[in-house]
C-alpha atoms as a PDB file:
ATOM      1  CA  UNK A   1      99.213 106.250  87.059  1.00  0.00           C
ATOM      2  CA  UNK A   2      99.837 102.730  85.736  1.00  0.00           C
ATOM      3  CA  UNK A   3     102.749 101.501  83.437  1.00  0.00           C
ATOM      4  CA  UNK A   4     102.563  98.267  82.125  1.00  0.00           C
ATOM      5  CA  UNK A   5     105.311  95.813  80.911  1.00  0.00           C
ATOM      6  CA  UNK A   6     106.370  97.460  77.722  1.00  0.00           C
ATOM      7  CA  UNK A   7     107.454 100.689  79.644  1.00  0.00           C
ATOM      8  CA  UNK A   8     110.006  98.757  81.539  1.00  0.00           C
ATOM      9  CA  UNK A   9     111.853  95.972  79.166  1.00  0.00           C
ATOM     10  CA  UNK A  10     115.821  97.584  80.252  1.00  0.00           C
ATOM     11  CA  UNK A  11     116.245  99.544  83.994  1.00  0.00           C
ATOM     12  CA  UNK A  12     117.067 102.400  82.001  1.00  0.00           C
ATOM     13  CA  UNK A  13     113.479 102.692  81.496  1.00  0.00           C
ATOM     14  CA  UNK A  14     112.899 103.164  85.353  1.00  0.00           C
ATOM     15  CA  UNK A  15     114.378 106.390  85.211  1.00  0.00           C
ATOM     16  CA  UNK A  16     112.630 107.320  81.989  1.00  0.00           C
ATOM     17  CA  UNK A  17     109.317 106.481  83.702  1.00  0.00           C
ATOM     18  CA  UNK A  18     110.440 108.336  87.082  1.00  0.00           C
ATOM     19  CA  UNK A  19     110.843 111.824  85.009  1.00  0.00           C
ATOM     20  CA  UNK A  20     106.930 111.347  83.747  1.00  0.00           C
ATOM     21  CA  UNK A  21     105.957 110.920  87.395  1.00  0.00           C
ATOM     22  CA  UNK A  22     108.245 113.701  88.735  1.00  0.00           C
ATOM     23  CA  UNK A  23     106.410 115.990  85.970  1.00  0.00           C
ATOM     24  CA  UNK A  24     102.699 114.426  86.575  1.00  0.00           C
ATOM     25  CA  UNK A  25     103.822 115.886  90.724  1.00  0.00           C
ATOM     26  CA  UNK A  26     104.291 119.385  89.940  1.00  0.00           C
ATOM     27  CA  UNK A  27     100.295 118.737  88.700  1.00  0.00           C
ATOM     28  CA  UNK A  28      99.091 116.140  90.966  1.00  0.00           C
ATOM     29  CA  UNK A  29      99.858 116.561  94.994  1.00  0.00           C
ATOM     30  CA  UNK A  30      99.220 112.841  95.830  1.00  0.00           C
ATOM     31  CA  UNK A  31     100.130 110.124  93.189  1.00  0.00           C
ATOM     32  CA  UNK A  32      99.758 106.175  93.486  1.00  0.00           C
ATOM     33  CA  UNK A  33     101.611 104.404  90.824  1.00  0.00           C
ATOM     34  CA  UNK A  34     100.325 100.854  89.492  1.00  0.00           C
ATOM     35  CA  UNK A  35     103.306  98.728  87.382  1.00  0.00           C
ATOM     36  CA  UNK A  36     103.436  95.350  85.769  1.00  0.00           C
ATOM     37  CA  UNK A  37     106.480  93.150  85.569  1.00  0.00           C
ATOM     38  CA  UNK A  38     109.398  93.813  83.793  1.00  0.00           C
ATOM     39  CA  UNK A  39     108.325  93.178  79.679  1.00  0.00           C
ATOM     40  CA  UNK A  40     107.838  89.343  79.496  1.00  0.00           C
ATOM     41  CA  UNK A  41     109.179  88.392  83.187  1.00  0.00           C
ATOM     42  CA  UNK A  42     105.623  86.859  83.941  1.00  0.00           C
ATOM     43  CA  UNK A  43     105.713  84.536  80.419  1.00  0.00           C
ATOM     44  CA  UNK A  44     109.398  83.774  81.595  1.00  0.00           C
ATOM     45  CA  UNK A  45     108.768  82.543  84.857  1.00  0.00           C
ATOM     46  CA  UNK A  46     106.005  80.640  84.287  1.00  0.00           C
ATOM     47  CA  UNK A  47     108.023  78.778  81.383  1.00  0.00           C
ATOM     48  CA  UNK A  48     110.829  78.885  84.321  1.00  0.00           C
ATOM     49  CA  UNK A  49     108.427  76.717  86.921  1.00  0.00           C
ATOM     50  CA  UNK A  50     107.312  74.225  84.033  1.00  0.00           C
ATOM     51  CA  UNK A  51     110.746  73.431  83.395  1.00  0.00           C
ATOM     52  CA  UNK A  52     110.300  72.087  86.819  1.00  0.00           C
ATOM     53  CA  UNK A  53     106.632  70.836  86.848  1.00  0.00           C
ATOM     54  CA  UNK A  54     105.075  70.346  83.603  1.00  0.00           C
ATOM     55  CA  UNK A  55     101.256  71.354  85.510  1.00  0.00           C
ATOM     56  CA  UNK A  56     102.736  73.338  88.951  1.00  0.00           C
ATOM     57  CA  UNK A  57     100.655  73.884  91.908  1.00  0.00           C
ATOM     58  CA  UNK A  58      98.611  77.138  91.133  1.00  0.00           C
ATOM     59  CA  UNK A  59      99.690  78.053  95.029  1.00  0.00           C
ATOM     60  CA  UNK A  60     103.284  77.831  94.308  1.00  0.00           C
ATOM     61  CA  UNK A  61     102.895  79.473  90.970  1.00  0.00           C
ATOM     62  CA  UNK A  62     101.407  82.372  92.530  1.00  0.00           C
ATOM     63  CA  UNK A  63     103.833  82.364  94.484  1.00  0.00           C
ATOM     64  CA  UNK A  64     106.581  82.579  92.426  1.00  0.00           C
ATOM     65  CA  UNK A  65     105.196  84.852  89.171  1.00  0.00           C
ATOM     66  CA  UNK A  66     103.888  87.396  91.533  1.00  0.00           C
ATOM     67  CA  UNK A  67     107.356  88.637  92.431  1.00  0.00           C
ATOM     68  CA  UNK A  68     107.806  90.277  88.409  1.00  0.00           C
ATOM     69  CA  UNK A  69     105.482  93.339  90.119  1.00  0.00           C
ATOM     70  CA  UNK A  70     107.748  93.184  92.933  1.00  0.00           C
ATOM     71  CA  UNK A  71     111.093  93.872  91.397  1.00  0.00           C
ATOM     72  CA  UNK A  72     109.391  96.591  89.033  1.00  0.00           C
ATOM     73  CA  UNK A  73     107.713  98.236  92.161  1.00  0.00           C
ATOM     74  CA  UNK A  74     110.797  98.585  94.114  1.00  0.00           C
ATOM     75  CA  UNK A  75     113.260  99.481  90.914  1.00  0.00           C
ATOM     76  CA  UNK A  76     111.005 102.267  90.606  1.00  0.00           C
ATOM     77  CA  UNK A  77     111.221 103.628  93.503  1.00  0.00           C
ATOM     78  CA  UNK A  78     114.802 103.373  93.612  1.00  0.00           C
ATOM     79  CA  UNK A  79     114.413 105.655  90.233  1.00  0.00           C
ATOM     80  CA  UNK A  80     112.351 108.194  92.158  1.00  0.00           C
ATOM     81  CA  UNK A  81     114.590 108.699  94.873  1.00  0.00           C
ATOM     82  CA  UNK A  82     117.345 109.251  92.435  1.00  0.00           C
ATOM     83  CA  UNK A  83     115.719 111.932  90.915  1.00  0.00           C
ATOM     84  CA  UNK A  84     114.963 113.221  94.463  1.00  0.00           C
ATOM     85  CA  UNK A  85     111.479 112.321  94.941  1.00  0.00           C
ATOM     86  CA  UNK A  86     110.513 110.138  97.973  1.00  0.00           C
ATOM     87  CA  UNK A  87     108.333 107.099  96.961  1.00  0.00           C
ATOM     88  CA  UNK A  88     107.848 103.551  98.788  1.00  0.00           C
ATOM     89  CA  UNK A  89     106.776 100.547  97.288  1.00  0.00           C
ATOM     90  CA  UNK A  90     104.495  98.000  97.906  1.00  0.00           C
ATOM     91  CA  UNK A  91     103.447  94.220  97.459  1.00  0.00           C
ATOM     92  CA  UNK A  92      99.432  93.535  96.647  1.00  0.00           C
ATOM     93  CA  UNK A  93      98.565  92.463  99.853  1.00  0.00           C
ATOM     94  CA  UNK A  94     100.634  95.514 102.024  1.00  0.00           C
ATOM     95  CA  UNK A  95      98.482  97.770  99.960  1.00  0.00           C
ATOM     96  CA  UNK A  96      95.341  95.885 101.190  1.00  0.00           C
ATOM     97  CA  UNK A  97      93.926  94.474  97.661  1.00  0.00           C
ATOM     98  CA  UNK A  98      92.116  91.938  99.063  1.00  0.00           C
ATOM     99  CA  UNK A  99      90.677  88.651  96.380  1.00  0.00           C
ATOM    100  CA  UNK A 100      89.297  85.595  96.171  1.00  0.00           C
ATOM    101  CA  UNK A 101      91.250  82.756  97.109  1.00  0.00           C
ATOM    102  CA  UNK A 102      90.946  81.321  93.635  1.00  0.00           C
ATOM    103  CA  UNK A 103      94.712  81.013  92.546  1.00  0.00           C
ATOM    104  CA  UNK A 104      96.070  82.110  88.835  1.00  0.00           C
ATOM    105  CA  UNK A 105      92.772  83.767  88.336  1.00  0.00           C
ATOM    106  CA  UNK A 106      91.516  86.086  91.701  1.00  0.00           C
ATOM    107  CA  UNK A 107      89.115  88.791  91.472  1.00  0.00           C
ATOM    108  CA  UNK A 108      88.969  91.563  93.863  1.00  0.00           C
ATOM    109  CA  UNK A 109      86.309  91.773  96.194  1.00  0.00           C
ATOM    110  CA  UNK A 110      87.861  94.924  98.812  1.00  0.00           C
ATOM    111  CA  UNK A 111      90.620  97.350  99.039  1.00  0.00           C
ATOM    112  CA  UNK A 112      91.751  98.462 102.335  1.00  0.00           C
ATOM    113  CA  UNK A 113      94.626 101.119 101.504  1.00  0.00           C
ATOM    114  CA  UNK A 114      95.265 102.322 105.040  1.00  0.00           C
ATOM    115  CA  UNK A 115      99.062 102.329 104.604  1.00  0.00           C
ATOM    116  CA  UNK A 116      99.031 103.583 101.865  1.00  0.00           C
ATOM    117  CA  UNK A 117      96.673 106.950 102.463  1.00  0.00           C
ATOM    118  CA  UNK A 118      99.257 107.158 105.578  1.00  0.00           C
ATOM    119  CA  UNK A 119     101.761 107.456 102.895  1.00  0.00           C
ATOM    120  CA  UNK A 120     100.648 109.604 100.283  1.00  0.00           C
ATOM    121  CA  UNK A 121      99.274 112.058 103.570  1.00  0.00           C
ATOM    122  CA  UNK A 122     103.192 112.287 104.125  1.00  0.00           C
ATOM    123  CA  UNK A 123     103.867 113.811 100.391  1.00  0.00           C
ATOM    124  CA  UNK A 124     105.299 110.385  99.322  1.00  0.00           C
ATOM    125  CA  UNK A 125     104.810 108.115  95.631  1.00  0.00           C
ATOM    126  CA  UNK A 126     103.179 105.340  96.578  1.00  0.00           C
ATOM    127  CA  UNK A 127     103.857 102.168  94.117  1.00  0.00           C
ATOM    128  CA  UNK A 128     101.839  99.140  94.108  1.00  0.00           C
ATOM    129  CA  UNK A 129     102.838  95.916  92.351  1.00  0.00           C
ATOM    130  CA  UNK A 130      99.838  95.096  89.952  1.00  0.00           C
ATOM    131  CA  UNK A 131      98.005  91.704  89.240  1.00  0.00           C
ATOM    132  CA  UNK A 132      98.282  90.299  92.655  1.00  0.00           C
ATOM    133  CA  UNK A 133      96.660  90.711  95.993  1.00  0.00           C
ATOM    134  CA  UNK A 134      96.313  88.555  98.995  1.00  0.00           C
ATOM    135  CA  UNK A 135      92.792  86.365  99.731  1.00  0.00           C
ATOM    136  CA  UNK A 136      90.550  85.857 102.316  1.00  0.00           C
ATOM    137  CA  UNK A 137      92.724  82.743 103.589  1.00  0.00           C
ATOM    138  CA  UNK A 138      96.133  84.811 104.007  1.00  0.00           C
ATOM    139  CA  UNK A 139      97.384  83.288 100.558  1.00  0.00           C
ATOM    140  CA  UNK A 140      99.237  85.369  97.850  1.00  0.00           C
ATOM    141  CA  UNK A 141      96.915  85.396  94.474  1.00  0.00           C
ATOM    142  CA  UNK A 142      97.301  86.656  91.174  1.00  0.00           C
ATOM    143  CA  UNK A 143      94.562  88.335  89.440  1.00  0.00           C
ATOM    144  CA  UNK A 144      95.075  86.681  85.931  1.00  0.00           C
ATOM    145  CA  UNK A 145      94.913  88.891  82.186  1.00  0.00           C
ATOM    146  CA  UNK A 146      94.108  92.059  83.029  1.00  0.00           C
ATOM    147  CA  UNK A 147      95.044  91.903  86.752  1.00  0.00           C
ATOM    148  CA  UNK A 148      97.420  95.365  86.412  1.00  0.00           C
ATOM    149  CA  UNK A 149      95.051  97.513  84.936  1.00  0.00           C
ATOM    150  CA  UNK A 150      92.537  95.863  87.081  1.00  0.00           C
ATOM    151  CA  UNK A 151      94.134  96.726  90.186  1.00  0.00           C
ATOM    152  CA  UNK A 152      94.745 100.360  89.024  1.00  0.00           C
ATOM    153  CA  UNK A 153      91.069 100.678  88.497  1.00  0.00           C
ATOM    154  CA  UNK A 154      90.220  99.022  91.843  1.00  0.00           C
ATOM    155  CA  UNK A 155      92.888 101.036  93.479  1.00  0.00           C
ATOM    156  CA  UNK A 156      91.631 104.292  92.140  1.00  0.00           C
ATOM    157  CA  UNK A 157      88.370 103.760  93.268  1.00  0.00           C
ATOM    158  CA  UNK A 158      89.730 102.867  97.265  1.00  0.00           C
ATOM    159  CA  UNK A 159      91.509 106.348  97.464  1.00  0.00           C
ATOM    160  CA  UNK A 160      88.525 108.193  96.517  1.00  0.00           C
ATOM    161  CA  UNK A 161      87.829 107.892  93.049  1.00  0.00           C
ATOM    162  CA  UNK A 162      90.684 109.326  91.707  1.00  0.00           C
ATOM    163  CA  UNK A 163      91.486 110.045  87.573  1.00  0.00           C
ATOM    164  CA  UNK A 164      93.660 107.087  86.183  1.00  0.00           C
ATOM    165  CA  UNK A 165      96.234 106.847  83.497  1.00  0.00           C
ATOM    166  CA  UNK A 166      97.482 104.518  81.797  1.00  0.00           C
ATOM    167  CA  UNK A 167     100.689 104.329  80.308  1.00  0.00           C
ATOM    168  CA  UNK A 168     100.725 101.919  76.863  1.00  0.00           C
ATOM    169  CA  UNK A 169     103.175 101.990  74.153  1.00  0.00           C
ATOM    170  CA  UNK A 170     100.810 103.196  71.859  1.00  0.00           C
ATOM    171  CA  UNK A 171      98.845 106.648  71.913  1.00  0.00           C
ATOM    172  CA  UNK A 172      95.849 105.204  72.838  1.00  0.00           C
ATOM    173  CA  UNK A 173      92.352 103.620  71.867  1.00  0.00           C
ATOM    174  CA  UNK A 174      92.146 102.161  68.366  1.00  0.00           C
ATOM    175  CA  UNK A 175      89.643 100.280  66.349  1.00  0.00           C
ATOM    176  CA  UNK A 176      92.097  97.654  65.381  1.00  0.00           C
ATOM    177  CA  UNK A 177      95.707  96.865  66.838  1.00  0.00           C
ATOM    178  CA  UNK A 178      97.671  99.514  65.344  1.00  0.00           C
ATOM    179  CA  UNK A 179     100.932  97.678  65.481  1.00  0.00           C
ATOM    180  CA  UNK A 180      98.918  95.255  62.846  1.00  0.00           C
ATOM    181  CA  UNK A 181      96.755  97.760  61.037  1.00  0.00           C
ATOM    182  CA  UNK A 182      98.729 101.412  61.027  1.00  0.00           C
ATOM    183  CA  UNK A 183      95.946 102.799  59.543  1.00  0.00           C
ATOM    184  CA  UNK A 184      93.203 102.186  62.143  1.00  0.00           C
ATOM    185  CA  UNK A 185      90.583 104.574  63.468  1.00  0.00           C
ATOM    186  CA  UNK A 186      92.109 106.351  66.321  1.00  0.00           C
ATOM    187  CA  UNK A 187      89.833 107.792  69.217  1.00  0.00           C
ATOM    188  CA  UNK A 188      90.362 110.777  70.926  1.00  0.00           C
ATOM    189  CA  UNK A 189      87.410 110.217  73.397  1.00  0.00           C
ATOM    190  CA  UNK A 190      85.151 107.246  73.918  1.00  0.00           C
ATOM    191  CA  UNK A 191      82.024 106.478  76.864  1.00  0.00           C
ATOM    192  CA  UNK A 192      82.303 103.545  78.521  1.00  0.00           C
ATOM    193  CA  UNK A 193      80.089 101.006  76.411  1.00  0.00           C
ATOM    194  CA  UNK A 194      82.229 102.504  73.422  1.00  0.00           C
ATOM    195  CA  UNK A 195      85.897 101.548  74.613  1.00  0.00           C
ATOM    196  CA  UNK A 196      84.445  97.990  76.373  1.00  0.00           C
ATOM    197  CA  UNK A 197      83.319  96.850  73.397  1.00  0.00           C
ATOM    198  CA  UNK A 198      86.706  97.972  71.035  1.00  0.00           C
ATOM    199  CA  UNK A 199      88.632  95.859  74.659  1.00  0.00           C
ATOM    200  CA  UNK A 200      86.893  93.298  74.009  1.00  0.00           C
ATOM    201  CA  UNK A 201      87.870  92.572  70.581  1.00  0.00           C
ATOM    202  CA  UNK A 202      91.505  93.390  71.375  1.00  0.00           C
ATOM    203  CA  UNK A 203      91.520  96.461  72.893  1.00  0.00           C
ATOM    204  CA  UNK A 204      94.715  98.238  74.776  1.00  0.00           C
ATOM    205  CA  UNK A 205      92.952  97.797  78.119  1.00  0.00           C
ATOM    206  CA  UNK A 206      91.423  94.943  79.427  1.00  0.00           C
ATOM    207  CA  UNK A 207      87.724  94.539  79.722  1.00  0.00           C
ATOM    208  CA  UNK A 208      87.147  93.774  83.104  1.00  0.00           C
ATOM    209  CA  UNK A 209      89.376  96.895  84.481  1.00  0.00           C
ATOM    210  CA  UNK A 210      86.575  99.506  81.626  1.00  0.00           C
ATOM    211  CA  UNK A 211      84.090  97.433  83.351  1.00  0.00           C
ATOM    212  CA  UNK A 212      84.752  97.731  87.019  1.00  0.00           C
ATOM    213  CA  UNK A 213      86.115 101.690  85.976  1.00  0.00           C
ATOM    214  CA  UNK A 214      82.378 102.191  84.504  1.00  0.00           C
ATOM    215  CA  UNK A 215      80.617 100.720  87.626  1.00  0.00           C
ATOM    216  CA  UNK A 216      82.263 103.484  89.843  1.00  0.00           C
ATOM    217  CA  UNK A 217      82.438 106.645  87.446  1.00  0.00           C
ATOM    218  CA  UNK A 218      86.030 106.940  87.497  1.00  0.00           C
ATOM    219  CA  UNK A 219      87.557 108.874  84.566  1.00  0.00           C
ATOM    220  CA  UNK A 220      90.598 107.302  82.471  1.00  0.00           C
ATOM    221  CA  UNK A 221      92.924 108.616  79.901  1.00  0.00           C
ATOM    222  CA  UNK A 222      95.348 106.316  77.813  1.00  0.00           C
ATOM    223  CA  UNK A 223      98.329 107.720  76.408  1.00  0.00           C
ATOM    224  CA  UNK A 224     101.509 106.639  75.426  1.00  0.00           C
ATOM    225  CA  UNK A 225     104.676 106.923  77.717  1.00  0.00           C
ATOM    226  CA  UNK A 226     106.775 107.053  74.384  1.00  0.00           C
ATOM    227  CA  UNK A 227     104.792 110.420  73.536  1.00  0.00           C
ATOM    228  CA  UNK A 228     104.513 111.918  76.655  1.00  0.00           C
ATOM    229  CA  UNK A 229     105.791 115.930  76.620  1.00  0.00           C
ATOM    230  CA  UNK A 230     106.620 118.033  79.859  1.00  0.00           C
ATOM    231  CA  UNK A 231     103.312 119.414  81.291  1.00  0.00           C
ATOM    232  CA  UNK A 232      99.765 118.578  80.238  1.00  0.00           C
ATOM    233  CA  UNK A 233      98.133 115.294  79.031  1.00  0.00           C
ATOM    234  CA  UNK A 234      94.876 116.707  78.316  1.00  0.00           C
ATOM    235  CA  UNK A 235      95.787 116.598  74.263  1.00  0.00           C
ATOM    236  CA  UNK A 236      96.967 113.144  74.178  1.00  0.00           C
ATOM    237  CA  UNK A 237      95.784 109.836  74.089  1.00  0.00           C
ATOM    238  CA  UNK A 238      92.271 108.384  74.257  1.00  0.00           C
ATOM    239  CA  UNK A 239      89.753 110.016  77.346  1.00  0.00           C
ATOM    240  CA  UNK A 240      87.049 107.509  78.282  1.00  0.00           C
ATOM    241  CA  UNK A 241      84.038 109.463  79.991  1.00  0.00           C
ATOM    242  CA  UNK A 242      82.213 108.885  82.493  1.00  0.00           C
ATOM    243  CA  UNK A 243      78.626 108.675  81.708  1.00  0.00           C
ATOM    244  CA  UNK A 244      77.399 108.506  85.417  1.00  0.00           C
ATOM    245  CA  UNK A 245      78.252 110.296  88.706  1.00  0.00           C
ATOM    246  CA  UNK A 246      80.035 108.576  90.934  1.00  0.00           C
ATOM    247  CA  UNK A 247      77.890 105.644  92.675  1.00  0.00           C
ATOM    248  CA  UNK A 248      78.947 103.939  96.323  1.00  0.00           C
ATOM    249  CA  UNK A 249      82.478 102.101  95.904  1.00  0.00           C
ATOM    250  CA  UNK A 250      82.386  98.573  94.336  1.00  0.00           C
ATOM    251  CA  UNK A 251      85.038  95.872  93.315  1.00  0.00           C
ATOM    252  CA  UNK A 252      82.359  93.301  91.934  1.00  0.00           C
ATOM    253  CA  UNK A 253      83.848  92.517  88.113  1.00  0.00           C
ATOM    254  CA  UNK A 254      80.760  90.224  86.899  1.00  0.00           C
ATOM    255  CA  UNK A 255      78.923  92.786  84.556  1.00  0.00           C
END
């Protein structure tokens, strides 16, 4: 499951969130949880280190704008546990997302979720802060646009090639931005080539995570956490389908 900013602009929302993944666990016996920063924390903190340096070092940067997925991952699972469920957060790098050492803009190039299989073996949430990782020299990276739904992608394929779904503020695959064009084509269910070319004219996931999802036959659904009803998902949102069965694992995001 992956929630992205707009599910978690107030702390409110947490809890809001934690009821769709308390429901999704009465389906689902192990769940790993993907979330973005807080609404526009990233965008803030960024403006927040150029009041400091106009150009800042991309290390430092890193450093700093990585900790938005931090505060949402651990908020959340504060949410969980009030609603009784027992869930554990972690950073990029504790959940072994290993990328290139290329700061502001890392790709992922392994996944080594050890801790985290220990985890979900124990009947816990797991919850991974998106969009960063940790590269091949120790440093804290950031994956760049993208990087959330990218590491819910790359995640999902570690732990077995799991289903993934993503949770947008909109009910899911459009021709056009519907928050611009209410009357654009919705899609109920798209293959792979379909939905990467609608991303990549503006599409409610990124490219690169329908590309690296289409290299390793995993099977997404995007729905809308405003719309989402107690018990199955299978009418809502957008399905994209895997055309392929599921090849060896791979993180490599050039086409």
């Amino acid at each position: 499951m992956k929630f992205g900013g707009s599910s978690v602009t107030a702390p409110e929302n947490f809890l809001s969130i934690a009821n769709i993944i308390v429901e999704r666990s009465k389906v689902f016996s192990k769940i790993a949880v993907v979330i973005s920063a807080m609404g526009n924390t990233t965008d803030q903190l960024i403006e927040l280190a150029k009041k400091v340096h106009p150009d800042p070092p991309k290390r430092e940067q890193d450093m700093l704008i990585s900790v938005g997925e931090r505060i949402s991952s651990a908020l959340l699972a504060m949410a969980l546990a009030r609603k009784g469920k027992e869930a554990i957060s972690f950073t990029g790098s504790q959940s072994g997302i290993i990328t290139s050492s290329n700061h502001a803009d890392a790709v992922i190039i392994d996944v080594k979720p050890g801790r985290l299989v220990s985890h979900l073996s124990l009947g816990k949430i797991v919850i991974v802060a998106g969009f960063q990782g940790v590269g091949l020299n120790g440093e804290i990276t950031t994956l760049g646009r993208g990087g959330s739904d990218t590491t819910a992608v790359a995640l999902a394929t570690a732990l077995g090639g799991c289903k993934v779904e993503f949770y947008k503020d909109v009910s899911g695959m459009y021709a056009q931005d519907p928050k611009i064009n209410p009357l654009a084509h919705f899609y109920h269910k798209l293959n792979y080539d379909e939905a990467i070319a609608i991303a990549k004219k503006g599409g409610i996931v990124h490219p690169r995570a329908l590309i690296l999802a289409k290299k390793n036959g995993l099977s997404l659904r995007i729905l809308s956490f405003l719309e989402y009803k107690t018990g199955s998902v299978e009418e809502l949102g957008t399905h994209i389908v895997p055309d392929i069965d599921r090849p060896s694992p791979t993180y490599e995001e050039v086409p």
